[in-house]
N, C-alpha and C. Protein backbone atom coordinates (compact mmCIF):
# COMPACT_ATOMS: atom_id res chain seq x y z
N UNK A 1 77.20 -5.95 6.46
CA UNK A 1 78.14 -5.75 5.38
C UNK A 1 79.18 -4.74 5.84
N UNK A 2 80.65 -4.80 5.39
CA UNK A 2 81.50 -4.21 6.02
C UNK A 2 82.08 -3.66 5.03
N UNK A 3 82.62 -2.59 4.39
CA UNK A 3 83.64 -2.18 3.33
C UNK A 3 84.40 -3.02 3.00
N UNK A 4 85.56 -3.62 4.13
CA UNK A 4 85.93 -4.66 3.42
C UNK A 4 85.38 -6.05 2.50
N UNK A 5 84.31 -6.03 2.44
CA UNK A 5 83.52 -7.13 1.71
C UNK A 5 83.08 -6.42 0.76
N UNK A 6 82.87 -5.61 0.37
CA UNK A 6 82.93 -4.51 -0.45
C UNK A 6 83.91 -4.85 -2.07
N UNK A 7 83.42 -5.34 -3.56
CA UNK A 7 84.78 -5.43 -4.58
C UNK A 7 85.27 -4.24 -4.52
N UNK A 8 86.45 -4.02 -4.66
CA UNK A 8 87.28 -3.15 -5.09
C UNK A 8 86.98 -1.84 -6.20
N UNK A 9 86.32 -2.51 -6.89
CA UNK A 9 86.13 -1.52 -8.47
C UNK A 9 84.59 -0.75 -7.74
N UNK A 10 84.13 -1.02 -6.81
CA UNK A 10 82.79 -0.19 -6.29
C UNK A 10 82.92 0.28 -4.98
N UNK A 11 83.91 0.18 -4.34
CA UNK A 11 84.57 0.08 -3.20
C UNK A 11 84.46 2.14 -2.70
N UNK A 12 84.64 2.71 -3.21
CA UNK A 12 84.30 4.59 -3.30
C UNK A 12 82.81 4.55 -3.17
N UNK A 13 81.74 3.85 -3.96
CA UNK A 13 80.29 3.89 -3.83
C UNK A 13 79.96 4.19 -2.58
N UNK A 14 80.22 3.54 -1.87
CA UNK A 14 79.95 2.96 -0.16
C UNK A 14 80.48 4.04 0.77
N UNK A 15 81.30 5.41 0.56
CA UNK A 15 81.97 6.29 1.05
C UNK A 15 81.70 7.19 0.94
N UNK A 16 81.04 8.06 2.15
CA UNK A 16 80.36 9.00 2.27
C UNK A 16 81.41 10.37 1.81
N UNK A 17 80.62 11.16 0.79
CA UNK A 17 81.52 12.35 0.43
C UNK A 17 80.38 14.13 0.29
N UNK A 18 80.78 14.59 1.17
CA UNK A 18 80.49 16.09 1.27
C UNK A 18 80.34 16.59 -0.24
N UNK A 19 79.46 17.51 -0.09
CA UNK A 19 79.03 18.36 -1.09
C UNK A 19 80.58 19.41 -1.22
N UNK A 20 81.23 19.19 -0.85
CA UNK A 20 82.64 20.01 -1.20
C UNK A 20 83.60 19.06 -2.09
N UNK A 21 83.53 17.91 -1.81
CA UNK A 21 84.16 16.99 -2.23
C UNK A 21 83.46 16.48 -3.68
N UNK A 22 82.26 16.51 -3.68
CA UNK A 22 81.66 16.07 -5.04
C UNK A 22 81.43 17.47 -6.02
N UNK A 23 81.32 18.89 -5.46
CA UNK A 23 81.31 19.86 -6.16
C UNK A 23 79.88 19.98 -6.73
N UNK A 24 78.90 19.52 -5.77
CA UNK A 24 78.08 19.71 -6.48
C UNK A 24 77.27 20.60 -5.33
N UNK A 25 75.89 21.52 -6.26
CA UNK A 25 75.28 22.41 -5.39
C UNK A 25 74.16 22.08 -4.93
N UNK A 26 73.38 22.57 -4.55
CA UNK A 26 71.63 21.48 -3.26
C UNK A 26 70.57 21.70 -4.74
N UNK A 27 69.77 20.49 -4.61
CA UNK A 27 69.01 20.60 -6.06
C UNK A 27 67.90 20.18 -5.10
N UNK A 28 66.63 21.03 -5.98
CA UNK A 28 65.59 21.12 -5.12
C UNK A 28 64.17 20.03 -6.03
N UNK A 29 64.07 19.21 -5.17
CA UNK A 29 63.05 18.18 -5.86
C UNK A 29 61.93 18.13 -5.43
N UNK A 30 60.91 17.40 -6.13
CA UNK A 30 59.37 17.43 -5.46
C UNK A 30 58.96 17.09 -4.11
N UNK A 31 60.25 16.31 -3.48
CA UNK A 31 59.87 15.92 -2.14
C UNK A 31 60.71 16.78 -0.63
N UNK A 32 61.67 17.54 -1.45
CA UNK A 32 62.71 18.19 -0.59
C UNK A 32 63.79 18.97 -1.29
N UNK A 33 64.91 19.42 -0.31
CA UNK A 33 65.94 19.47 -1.17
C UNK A 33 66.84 18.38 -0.85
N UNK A 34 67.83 18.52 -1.63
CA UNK A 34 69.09 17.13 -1.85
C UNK A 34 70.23 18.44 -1.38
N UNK A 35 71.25 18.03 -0.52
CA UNK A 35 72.90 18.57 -0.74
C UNK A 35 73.10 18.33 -1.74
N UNK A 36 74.62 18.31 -2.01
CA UNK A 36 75.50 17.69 -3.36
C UNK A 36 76.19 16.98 -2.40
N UNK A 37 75.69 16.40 -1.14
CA UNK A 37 76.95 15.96 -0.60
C UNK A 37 75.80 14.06 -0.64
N UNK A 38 76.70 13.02 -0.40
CA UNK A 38 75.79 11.32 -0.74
C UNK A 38 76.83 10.57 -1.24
N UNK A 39 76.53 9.35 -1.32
CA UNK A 39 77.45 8.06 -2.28
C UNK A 39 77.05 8.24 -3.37
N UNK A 40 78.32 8.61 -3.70
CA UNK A 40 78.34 8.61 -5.32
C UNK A 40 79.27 7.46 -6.35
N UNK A 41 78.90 7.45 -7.04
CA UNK A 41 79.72 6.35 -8.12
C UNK A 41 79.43 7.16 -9.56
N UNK A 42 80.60 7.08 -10.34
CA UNK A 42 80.90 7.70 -11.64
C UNK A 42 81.03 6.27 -12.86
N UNK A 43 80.24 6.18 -13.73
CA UNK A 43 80.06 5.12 -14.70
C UNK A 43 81.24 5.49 -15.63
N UNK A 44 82.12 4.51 -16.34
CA UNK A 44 83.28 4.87 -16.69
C UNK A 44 83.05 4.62 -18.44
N UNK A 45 82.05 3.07 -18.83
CA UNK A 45 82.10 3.20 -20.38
C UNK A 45 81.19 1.72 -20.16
N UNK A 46 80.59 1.63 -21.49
CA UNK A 46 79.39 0.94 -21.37
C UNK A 46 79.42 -0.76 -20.79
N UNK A 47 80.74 -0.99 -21.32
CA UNK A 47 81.03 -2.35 -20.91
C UNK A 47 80.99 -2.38 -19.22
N UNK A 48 81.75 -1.70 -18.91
CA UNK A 48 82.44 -1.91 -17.48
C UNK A 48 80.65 -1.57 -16.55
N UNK A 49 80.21 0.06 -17.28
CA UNK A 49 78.68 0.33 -16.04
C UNK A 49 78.06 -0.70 -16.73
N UNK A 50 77.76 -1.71 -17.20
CA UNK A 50 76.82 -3.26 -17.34
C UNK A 50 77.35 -3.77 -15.56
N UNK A 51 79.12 -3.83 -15.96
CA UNK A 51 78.98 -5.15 -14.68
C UNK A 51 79.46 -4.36 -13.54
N UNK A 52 79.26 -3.21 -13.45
CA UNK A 52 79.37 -2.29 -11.59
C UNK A 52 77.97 -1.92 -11.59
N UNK A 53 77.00 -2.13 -12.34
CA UNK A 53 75.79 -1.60 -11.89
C UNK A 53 75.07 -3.04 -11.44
N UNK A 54 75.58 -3.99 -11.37
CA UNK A 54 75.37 -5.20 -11.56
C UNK A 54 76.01 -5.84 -9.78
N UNK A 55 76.92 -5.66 -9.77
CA UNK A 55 77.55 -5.15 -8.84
C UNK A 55 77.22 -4.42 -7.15
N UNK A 56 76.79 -2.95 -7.66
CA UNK A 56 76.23 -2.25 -7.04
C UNK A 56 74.99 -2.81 -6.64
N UNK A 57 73.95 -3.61 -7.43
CA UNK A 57 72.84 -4.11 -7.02
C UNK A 57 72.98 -5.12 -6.15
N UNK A 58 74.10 -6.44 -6.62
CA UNK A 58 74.31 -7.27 -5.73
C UNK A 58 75.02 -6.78 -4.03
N UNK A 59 75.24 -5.56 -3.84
CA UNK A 59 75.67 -5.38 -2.85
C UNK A 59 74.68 -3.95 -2.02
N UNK A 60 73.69 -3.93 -2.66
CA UNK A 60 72.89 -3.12 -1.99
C UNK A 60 72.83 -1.79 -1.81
N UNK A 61 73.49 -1.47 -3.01
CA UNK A 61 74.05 0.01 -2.92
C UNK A 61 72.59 1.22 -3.00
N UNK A 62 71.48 0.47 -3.57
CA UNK A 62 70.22 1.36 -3.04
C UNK A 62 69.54 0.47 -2.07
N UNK A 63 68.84 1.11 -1.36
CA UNK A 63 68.25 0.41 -0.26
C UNK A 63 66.57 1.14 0.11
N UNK A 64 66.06 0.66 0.89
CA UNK A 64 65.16 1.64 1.51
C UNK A 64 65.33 2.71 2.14
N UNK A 65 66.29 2.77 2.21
CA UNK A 65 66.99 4.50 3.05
C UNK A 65 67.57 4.81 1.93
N UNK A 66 67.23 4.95 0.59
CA UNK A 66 68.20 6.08 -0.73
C UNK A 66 66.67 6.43 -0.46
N UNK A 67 67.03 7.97 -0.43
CA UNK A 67 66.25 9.41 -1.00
C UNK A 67 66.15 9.54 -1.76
N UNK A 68 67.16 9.24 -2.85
CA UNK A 68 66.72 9.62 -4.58
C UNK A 68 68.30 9.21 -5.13
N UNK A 69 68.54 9.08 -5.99
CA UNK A 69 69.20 8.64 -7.18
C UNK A 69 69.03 9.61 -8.49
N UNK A 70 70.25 10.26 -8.68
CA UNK A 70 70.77 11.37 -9.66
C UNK A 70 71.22 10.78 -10.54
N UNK A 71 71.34 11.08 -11.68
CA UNK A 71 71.66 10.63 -12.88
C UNK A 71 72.48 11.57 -13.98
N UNK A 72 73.57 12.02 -13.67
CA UNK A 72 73.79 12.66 -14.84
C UNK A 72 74.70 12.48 -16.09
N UNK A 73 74.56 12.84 -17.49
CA UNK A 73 74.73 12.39 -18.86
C UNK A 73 75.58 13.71 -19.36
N UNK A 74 76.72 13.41 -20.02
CA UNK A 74 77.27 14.29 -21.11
C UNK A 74 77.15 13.55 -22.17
N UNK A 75 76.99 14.41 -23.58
CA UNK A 75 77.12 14.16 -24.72
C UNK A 75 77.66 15.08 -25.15
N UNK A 76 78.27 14.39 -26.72
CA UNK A 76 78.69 15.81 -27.36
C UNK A 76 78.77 15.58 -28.64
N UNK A 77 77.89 16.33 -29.76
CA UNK A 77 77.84 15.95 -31.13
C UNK A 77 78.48 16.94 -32.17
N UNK A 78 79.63 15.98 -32.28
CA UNK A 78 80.82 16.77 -33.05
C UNK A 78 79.80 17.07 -34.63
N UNK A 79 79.65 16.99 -34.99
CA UNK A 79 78.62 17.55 -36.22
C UNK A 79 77.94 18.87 -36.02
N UNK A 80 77.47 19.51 -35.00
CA UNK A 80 77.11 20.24 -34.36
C UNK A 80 78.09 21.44 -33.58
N UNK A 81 79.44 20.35 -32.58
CA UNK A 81 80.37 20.63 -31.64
C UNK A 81 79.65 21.72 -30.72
N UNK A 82 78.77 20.54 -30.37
CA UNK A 82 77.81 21.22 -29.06
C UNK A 82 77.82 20.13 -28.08
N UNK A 83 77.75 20.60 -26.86
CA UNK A 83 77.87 19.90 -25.54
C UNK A 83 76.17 19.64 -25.07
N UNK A 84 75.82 18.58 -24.17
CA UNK A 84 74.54 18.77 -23.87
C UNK A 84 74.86 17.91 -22.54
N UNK A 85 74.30 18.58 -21.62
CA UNK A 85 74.40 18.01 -20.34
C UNK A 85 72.94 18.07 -19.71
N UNK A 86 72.82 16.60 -18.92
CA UNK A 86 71.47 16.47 -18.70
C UNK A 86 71.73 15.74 -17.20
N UNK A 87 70.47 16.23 -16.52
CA UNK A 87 70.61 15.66 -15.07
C UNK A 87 68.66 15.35 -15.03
């Protein structure tokens, strides 16, 4: 598989980016630690992460060589006007 075979709308997934570039700091898990640096992809709204996660699967974006898979969630409940961030 080559980037160029790669769709367009997942096309960043596949592109290796430094822990400077993603801003994120080393998180320490049961099996090791993680950088903040990996392929990352940002889910944009519910319709669209259905068909890039869909996507991402058809093109192999986890494999037997992913270490782990991060997940993180904002919410925010204006009733409240509290933020909750979850990883």
């Amino acid at each position: 598989m080559t980037l160029s075979t790669i769709p367009d709308g997942i096309k960043q997934a596949f592109e290796f980016q430094t822990d400077a570039q993603t801003d994120e700091i080393i998180y320490a898990g049961n099996y090791g630690l993680y950088t903040g640096s990996g392929f990352v992809f940002d889910l944009k709204n519910h319709d669209q992460a259905n068909l890039d996660i869909q996507s991402l699967r058809d093109n192999s974006w986890i494999d037997s060589k992913t270490r782990g898979v991060f997940i993180d969630c904002t919410f925010y409940n204006s009733n409240l006007a509290a933020w909750l961030v979850s990883r």
